[in-house]
N, C-alpha and C. Protein backbone atom coordinates (compact mmCIF):
# COMPACT_ATOMS: atom_id res chain seq x y z
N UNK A 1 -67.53 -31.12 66.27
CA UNK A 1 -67.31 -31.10 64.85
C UNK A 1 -66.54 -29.86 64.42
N UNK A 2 -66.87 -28.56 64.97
CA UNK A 2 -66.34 -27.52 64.64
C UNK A 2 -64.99 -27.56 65.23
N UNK A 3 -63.92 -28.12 66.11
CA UNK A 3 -62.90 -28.14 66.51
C UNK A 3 -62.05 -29.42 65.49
N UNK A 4 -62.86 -30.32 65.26
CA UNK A 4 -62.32 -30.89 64.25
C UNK A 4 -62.16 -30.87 62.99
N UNK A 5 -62.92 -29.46 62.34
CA UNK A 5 -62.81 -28.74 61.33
C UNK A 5 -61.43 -27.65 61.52
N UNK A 6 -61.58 -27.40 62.34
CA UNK A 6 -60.35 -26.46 62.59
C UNK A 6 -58.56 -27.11 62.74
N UNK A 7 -59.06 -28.19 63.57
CA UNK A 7 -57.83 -28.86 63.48
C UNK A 7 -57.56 -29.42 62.04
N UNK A 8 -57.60 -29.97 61.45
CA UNK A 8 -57.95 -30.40 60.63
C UNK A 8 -57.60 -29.00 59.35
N UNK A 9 -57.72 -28.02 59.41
CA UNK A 9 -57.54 -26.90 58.53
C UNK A 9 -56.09 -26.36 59.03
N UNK A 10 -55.93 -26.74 60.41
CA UNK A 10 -54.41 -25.96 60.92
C UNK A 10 -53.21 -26.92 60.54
N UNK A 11 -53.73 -28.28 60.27
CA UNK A 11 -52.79 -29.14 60.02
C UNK A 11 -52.63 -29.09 58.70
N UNK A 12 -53.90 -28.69 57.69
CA UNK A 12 -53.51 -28.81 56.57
C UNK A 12 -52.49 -27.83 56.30
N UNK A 13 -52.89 -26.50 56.75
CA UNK A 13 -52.02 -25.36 56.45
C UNK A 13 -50.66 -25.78 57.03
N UNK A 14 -50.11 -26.06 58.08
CA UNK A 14 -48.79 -26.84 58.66
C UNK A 14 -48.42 -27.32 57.38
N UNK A 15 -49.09 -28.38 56.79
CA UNK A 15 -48.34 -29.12 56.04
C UNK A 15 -48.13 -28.81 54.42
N UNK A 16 -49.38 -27.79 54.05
CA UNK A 16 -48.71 -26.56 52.99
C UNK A 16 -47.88 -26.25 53.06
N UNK A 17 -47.44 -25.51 54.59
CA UNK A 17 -46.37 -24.49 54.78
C UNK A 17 -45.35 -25.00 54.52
N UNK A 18 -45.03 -26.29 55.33
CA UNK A 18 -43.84 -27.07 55.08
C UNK A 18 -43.73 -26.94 54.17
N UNK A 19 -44.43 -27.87 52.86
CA UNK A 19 -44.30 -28.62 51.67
C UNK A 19 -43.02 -27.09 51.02
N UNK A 20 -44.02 -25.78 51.04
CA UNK A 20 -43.38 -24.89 49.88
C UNK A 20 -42.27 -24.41 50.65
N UNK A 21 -41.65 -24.33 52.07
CA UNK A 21 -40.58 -24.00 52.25
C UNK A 21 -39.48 -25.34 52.04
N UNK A 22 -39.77 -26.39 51.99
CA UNK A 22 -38.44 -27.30 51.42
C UNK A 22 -38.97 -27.40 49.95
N UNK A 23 -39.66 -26.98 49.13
CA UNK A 23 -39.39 -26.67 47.92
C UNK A 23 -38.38 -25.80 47.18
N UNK A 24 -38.73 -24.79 48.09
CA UNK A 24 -37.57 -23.14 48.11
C UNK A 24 -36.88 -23.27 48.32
N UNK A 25 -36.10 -24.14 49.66
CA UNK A 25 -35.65 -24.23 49.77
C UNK A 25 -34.19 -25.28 49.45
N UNK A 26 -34.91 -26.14 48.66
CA UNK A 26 -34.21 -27.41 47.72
C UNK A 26 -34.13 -26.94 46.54
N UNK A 27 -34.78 -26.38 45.94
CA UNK A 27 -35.10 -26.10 44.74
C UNK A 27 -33.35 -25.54 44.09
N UNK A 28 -33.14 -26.15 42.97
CA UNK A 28 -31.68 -26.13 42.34
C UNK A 28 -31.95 -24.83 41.89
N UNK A 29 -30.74 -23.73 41.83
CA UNK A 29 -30.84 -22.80 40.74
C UNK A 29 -31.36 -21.74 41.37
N UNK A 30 -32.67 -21.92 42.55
CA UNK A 30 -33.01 -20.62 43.04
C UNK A 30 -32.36 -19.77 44.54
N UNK A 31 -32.20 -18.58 43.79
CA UNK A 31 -31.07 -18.03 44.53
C UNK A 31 -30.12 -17.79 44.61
N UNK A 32 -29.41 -18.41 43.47
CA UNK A 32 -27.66 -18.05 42.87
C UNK A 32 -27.88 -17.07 41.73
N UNK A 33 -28.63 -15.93 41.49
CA UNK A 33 -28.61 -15.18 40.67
C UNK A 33 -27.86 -13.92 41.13
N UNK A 34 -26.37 -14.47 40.88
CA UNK A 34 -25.31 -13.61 41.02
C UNK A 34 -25.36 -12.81 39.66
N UNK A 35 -24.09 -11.37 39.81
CA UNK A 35 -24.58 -11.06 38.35
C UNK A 35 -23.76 -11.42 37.75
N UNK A 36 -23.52 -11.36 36.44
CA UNK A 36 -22.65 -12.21 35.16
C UNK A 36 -21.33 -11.22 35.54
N UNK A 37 -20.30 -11.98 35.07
CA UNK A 37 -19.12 -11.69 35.01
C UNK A 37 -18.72 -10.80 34.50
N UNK A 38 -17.71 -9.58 35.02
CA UNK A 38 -17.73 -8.64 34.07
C UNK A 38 -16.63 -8.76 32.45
N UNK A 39 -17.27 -8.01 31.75
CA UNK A 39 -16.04 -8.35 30.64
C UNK A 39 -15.01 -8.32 30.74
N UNK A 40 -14.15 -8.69 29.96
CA UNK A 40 -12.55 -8.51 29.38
C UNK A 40 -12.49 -7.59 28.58
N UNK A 41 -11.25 -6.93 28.74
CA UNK A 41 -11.07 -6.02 27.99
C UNK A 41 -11.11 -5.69 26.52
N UNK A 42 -11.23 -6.98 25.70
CA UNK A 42 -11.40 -7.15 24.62
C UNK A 42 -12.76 -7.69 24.29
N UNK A 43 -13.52 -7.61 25.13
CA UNK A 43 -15.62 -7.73 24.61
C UNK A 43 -15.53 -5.98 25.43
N UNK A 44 -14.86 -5.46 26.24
CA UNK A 44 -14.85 -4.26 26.35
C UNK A 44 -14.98 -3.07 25.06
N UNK A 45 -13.95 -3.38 24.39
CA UNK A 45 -13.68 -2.70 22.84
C UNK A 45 -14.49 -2.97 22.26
N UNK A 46 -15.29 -4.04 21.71
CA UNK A 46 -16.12 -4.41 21.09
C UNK A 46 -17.39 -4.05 21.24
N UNK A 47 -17.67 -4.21 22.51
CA UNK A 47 -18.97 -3.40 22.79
C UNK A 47 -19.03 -1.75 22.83
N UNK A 48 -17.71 -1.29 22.90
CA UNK A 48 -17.47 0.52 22.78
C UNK A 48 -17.76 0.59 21.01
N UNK A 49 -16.62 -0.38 20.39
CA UNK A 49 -17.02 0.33 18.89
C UNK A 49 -18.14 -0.21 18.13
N UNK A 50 -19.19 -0.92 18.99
CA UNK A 50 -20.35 -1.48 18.20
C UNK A 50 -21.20 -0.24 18.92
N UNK A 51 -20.76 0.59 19.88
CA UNK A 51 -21.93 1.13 20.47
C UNK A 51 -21.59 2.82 19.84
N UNK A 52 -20.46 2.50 18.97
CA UNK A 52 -19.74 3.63 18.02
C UNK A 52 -18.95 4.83 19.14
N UNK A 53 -18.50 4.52 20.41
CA UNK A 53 -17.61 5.23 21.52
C UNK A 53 -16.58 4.90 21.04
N UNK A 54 -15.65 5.89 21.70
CA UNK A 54 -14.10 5.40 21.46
C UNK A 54 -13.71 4.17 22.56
N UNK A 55 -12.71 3.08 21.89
CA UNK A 55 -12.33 2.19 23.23
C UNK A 55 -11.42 2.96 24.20
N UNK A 56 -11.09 2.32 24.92
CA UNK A 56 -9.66 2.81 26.15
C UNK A 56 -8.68 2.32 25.02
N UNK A 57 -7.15 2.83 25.24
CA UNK A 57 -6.17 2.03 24.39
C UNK A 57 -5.60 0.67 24.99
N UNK A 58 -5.92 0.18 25.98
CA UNK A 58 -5.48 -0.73 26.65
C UNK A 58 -6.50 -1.76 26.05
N UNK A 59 -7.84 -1.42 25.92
CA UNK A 59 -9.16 -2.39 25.53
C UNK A 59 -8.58 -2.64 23.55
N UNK A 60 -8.43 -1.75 23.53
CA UNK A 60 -8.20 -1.47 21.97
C UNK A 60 -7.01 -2.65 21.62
N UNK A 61 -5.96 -2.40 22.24
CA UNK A 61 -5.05 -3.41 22.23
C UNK A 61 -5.34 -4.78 22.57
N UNK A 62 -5.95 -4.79 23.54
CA UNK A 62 -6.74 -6.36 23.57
C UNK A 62 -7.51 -7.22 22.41
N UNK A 63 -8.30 -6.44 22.28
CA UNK A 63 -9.05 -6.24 21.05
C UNK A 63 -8.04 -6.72 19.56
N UNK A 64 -6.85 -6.24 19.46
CA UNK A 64 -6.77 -6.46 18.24
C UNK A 64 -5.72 -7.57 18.68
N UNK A 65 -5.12 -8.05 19.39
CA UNK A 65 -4.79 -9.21 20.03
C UNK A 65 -5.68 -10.17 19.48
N UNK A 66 -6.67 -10.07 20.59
CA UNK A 66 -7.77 -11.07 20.40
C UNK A 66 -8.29 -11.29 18.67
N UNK A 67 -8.06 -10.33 18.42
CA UNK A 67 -8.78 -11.02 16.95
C UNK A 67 -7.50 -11.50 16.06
N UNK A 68 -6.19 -11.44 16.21
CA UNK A 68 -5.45 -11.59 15.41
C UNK A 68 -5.24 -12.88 15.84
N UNK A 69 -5.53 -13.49 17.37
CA UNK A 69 -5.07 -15.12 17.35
C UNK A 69 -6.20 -15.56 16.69
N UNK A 70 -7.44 -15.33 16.76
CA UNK A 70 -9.00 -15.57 16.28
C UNK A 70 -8.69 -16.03 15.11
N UNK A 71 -8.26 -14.79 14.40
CA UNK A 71 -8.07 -15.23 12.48
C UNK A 71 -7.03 -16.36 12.30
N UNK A 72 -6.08 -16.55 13.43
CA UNK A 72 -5.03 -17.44 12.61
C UNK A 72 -5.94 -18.88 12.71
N UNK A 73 -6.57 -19.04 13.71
CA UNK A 73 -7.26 -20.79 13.72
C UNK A 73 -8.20 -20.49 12.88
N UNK A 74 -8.83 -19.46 12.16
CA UNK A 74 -10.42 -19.10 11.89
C UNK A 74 -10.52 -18.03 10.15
N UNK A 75 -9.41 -18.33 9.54
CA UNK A 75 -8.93 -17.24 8.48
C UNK A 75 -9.89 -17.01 7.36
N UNK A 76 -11.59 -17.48 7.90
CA UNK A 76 -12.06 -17.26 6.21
C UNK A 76 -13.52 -16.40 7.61
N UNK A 77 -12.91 -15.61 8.22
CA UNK A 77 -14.35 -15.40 9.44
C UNK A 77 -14.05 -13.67 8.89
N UNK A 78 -15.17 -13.37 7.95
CA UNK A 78 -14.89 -12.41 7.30
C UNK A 78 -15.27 -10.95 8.48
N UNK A 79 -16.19 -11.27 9.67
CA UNK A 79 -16.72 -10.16 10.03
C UNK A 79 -15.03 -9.89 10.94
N UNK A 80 -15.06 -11.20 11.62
CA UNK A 80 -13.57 -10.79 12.55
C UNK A 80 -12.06 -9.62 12.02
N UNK A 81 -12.14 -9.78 10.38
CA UNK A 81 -11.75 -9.29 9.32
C UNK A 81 -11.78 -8.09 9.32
N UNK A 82 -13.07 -7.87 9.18
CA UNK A 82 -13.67 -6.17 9.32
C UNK A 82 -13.34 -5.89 10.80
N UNK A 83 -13.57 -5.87 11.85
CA UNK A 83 -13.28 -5.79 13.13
C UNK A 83 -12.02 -5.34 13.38
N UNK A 84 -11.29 -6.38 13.04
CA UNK A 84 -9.50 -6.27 13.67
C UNK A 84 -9.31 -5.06 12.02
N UNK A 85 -9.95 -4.84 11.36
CA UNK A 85 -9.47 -3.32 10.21
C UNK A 85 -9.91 -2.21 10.81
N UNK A 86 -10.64 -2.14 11.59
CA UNK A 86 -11.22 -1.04 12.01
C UNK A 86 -11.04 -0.74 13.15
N UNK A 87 -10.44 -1.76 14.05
CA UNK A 87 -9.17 -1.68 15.49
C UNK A 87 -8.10 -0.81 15.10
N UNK A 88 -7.48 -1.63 14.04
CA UNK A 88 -5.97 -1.07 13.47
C UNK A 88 -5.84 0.40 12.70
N UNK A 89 -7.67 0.60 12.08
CA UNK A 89 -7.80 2.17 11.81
C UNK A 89 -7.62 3.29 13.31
N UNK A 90 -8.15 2.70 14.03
CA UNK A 90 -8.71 3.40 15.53
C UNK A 90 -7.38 3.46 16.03
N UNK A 91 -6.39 2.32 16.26
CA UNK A 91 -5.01 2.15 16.84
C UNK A 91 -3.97 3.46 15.74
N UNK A 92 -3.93 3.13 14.98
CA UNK A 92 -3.59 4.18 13.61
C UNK A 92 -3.91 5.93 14.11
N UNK A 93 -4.89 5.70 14.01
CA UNK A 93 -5.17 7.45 14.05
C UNK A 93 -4.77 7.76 16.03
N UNK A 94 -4.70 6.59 16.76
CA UNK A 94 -4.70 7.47 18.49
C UNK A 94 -3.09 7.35 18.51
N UNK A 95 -2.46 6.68 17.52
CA UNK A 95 -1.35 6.69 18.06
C UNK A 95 0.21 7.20 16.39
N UNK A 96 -0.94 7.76 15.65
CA UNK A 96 -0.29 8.47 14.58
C UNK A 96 0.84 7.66 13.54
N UNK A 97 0.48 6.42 13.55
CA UNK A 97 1.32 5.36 13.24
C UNK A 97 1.09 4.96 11.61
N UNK A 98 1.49 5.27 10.35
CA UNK A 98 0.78 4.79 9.42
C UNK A 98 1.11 3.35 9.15
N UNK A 99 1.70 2.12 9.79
CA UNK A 99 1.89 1.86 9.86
C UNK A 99 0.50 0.55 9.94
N UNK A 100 -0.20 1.14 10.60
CA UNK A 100 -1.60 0.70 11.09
C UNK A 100 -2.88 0.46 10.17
N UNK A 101 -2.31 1.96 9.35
CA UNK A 101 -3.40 1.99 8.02
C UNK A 101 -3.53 1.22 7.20
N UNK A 102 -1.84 0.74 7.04
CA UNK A 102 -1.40 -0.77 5.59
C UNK A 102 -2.27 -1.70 6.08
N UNK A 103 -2.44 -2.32 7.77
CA UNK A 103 -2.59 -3.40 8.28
C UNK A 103 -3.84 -2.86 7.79
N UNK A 104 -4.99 -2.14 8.31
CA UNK A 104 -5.99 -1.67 9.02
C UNK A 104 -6.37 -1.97 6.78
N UNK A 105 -5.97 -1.59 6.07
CA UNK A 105 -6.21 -1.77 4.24
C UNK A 105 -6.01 -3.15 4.60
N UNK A 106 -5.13 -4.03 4.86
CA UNK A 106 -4.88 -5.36 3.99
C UNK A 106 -6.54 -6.03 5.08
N UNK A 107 -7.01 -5.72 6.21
CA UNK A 107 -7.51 -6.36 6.92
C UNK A 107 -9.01 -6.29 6.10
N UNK A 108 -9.42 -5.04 5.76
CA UNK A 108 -10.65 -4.93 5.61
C UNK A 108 -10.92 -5.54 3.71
N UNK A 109 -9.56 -5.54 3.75
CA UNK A 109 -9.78 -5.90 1.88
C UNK A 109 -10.25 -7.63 2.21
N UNK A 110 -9.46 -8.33 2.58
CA UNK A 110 -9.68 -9.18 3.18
C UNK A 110 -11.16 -10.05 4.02
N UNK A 111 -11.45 -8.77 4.21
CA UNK A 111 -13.00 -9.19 4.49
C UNK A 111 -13.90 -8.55 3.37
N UNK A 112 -13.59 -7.61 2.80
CA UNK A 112 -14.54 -7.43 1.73
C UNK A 112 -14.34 -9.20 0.72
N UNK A 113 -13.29 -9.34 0.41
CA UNK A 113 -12.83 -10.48 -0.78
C UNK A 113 -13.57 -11.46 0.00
N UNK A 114 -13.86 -12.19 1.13
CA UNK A 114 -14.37 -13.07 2.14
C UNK A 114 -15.75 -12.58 1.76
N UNK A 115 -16.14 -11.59 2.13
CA UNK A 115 -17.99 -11.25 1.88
C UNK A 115 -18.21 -11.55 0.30
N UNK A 116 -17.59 -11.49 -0.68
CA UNK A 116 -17.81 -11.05 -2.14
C UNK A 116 -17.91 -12.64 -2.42
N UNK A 117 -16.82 -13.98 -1.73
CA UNK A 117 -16.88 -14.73 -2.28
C UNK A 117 -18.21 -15.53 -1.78
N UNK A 118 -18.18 -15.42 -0.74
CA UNK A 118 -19.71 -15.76 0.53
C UNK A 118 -21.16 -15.54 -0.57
N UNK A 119 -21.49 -14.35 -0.77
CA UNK A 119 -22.35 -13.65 -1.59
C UNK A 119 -22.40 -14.24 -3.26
N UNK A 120 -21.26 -14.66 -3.69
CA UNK A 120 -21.13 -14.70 -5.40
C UNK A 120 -21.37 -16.36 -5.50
N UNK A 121 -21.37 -17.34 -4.40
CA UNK A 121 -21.48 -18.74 -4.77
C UNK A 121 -22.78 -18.81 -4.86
N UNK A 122 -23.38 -20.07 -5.89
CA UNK A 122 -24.67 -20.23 -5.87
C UNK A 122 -25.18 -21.08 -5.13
N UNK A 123 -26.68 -19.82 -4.37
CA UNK A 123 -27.24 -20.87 -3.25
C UNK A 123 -28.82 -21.80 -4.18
N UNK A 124 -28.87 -23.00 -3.85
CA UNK A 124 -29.52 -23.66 -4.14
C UNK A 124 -30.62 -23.46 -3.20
N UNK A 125 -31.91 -23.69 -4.12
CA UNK A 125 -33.42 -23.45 -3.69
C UNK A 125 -34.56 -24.28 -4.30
N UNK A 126 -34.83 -25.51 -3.54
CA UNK A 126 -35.75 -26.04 -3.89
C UNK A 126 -35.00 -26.87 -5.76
N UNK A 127 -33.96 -27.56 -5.40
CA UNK A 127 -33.46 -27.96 -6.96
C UNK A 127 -33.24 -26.42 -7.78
N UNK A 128 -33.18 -26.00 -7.75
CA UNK A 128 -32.72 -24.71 -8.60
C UNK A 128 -31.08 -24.03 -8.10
N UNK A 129 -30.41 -23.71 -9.39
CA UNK A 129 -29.18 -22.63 -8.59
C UNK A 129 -29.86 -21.56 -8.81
N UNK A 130 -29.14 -20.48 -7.89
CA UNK A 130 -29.61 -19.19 -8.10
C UNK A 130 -28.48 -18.40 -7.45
N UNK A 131 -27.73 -17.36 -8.65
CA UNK A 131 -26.79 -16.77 -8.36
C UNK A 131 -27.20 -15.15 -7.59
N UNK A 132 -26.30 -14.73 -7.05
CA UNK A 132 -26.26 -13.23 -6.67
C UNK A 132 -25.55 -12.49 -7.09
N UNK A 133 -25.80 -11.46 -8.21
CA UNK A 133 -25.36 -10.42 -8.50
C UNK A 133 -25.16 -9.32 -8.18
N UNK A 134 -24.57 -8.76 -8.31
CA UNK A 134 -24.46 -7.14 -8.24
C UNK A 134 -24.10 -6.29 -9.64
N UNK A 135 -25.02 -5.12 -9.63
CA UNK A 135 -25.15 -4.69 -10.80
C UNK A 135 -24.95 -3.19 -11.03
């Protein structure tokens, strides 16, 4: 009886063992935890001037690339607005250009006028309008 308790316990364990190594081993997904891709040079900039660093000028230039095709399909995306004004301030002052400042003014006015109109329509609540002021 006691050898057939044992057998009987070695086979079970055998067939545990198996079971969880072709689990692991089938199992979709485990084990490709490569790491993520590194950025582009333009989520490069973005993450420098959200983290308030200066960009590289090469990232910087990407950067305002990237947001200037952004706005042409996307022209009422008020934060992108603020973003590409505050590229063209940063591009402006590293490269002494006032040229940058007009852009870097028409960009951020542009997103202020975009936030103001966002903010001033009335949002409805429960059947009610209800406007937002500023005072």
């Amino acid at each position: 009886m006691k050898s057939e308790l044992v057998k009987n316990a070695a086979i079970s364990t055998l067939v545990g063992a198996t079971l969880v190594t072709g689990v692991i081993t089938l199992a979709p997904g485990w084990g490709d935890e490569s790491p993520p891709p590194a950025p582009g040079p333009a989520a490069r900039a973005a993450a420098a001037v959200g983290a308030g660093a200066p960009a590289s000028p090469a990232d910087l230039t990407a950067l305002i690339g990237d947001r200037e095709m952004w706005l042409r399909t996307h022209p009422r995306d008020e934060e992108s607005w603020a973003v590409l004004g505050s590229a063209y301030v940063e591009q402006g002052t590293r490269l002494a250009d006032a040229a940058y400042y007009r852009r870097a003014e028409s960009a951020l006015r542009r997103s202020l006028e975009l936030s103001l109109l966002y903010i001033s329509q009335p949002t409805r609540l429960k059947g009610k309008s209800y406007g937002v002021f500023f005072f």
